[in-house]
C-alpha atoms as a PDB file:
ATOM      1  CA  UNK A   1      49.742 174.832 -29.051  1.00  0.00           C
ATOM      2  CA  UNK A   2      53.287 174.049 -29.028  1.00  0.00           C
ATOM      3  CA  UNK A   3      54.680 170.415 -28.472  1.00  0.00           C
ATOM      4  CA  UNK A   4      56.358 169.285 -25.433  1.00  0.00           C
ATOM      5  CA  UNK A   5      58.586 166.343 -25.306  1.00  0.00           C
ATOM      6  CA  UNK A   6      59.230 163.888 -22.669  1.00  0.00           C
ATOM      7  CA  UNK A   7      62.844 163.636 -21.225  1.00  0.00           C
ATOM      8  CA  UNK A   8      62.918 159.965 -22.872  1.00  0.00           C
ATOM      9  CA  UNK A   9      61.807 161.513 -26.284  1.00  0.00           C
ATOM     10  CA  UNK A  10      64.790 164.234 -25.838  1.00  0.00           C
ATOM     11  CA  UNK A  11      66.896 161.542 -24.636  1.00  0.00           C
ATOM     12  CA  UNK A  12      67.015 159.326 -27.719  1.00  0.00           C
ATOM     13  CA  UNK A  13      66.357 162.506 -30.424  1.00  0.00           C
ATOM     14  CA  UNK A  14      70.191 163.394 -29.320  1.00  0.00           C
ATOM     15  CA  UNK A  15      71.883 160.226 -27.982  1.00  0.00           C
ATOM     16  CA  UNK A  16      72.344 162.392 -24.399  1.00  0.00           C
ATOM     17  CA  UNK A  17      71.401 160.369 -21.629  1.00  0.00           C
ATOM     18  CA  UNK A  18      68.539 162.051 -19.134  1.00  0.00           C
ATOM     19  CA  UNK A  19      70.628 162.750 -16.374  1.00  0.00           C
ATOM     20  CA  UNK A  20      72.990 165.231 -18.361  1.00  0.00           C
ATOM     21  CA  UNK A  21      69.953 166.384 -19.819  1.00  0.00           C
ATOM     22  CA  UNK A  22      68.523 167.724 -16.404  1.00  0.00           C
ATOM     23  CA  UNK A  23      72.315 168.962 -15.649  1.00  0.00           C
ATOM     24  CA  UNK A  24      72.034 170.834 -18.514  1.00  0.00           C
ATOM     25  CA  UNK A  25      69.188 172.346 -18.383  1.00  0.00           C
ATOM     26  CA  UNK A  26      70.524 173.440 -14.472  1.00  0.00           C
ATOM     27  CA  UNK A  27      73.314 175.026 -15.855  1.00  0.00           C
ATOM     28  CA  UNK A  28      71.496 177.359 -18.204  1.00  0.00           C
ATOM     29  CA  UNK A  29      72.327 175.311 -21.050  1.00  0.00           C
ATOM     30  CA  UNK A  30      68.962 173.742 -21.886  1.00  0.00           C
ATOM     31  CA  UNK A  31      65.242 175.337 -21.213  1.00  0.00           C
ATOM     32  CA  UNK A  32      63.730 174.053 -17.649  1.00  0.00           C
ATOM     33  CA  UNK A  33      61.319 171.337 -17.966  1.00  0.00           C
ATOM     34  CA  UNK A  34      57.875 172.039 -16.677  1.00  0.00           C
ATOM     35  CA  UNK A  35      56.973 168.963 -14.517  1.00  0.00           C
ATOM     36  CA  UNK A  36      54.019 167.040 -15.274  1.00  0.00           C
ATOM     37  CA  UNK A  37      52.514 165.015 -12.141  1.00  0.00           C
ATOM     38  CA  UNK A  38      51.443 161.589 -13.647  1.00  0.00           C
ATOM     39  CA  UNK A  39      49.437 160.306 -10.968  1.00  0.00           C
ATOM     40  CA  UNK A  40      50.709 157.110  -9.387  1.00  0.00           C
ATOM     41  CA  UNK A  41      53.818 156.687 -11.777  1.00  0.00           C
ATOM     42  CA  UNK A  42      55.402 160.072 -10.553  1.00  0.00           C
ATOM     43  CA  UNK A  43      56.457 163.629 -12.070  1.00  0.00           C
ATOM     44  CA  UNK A  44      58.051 163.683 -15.824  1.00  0.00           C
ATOM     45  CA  UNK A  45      59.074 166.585 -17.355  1.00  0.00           C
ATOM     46  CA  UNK A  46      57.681 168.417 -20.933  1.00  0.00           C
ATOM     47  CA  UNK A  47      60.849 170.040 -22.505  1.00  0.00           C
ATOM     48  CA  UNK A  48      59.756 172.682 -24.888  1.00  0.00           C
ATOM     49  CA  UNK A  49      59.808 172.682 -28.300  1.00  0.00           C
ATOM     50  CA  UNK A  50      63.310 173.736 -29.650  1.00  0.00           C
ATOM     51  CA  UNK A  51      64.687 171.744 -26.809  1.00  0.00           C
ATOM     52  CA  UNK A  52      66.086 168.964 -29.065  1.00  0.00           C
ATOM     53  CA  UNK A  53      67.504 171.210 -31.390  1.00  0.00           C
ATOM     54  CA  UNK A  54      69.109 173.435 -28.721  1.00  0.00           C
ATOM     55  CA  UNK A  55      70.327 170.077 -27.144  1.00  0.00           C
ATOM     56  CA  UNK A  56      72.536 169.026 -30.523  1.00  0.00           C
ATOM     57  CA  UNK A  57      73.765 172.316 -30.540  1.00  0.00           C
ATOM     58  CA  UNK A  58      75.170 172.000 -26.905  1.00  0.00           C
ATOM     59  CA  UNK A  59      76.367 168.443 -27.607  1.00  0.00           C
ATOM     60  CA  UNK A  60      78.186 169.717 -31.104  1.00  0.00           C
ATOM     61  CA  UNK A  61      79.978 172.523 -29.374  1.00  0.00           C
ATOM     62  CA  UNK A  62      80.990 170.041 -26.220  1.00  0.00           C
ATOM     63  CA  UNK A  63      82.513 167.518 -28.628  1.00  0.00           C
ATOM     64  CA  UNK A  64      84.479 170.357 -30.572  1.00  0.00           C
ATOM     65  CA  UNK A  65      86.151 170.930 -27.382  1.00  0.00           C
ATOM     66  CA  UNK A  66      84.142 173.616 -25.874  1.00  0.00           C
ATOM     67  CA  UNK A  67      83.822 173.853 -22.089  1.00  0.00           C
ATOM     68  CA  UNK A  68      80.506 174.090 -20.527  1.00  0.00           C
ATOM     69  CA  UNK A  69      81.800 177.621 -20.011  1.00  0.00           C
ATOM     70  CA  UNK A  70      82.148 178.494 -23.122  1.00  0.00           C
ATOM     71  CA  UNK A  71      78.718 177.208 -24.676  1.00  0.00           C
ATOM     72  CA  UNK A  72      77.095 179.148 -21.831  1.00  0.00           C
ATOM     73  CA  UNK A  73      78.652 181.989 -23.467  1.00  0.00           C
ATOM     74  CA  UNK A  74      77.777 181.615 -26.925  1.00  0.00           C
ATOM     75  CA  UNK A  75      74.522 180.550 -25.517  1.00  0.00           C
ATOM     76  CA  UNK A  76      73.678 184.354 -23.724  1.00  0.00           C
ATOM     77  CA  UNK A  77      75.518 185.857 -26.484  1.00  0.00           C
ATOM     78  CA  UNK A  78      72.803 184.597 -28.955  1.00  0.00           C
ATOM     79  CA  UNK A  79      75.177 182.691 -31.362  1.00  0.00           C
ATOM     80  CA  UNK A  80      72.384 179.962 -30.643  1.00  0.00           C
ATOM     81  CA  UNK A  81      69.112 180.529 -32.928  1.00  0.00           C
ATOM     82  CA  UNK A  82      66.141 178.651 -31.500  1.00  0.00           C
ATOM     83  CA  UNK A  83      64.193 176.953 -34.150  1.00  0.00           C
ATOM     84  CA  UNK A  84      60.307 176.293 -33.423  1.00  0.00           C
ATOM     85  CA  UNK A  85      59.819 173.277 -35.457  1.00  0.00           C
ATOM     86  CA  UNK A  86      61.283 170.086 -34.402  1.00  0.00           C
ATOM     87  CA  UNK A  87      59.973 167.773 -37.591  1.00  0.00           C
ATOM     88  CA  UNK A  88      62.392 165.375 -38.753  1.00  0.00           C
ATOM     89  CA  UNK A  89      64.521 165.885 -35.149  1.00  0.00           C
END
């Protein structure tokens, strides 16, 4: 079964806050969490695996100057290559 990963695991894997996280994911740029109901503490989300990978790839072409834009379009173009293992991430 493949691994999930809380936002808070994502979070400090890439040094992008949780907010911009979500916003990315909203704007194509990241998979959609699945929620996960946790009883009385709320929902979480489970970001796939490949998520924190895909998530330094974002954040690399954003601080080369890329617009959001722009990665979007690399991103649908396929210059992004998921990977399925996330081990030393």
């Amino acid at each position: 079964m493949p691994r999930t990963y809380t936002t808070p695991e994502v979070a400090e894997a890439t040094g992008v806050s949780g907010q911009t996280l979500r916003r990315w994911a909203r704007e194509g740029l990241l998979p959609i969490p699945e929620k996960i109901h946790r009883g009385g503490r709320g929902v979480g989300s489970a970001w796939p695996e490949g998520t924190i990978a895909q998530a330094r790839w974002v954040l690399d072409r954003l601080n080369n100057n890329e617009t959001i834009a722009q990665v979007l379009t690399a991103l649908q173009a396929g210059e992004y290559r998921a990977k399925t293992n996330e081990r030393g991430a």
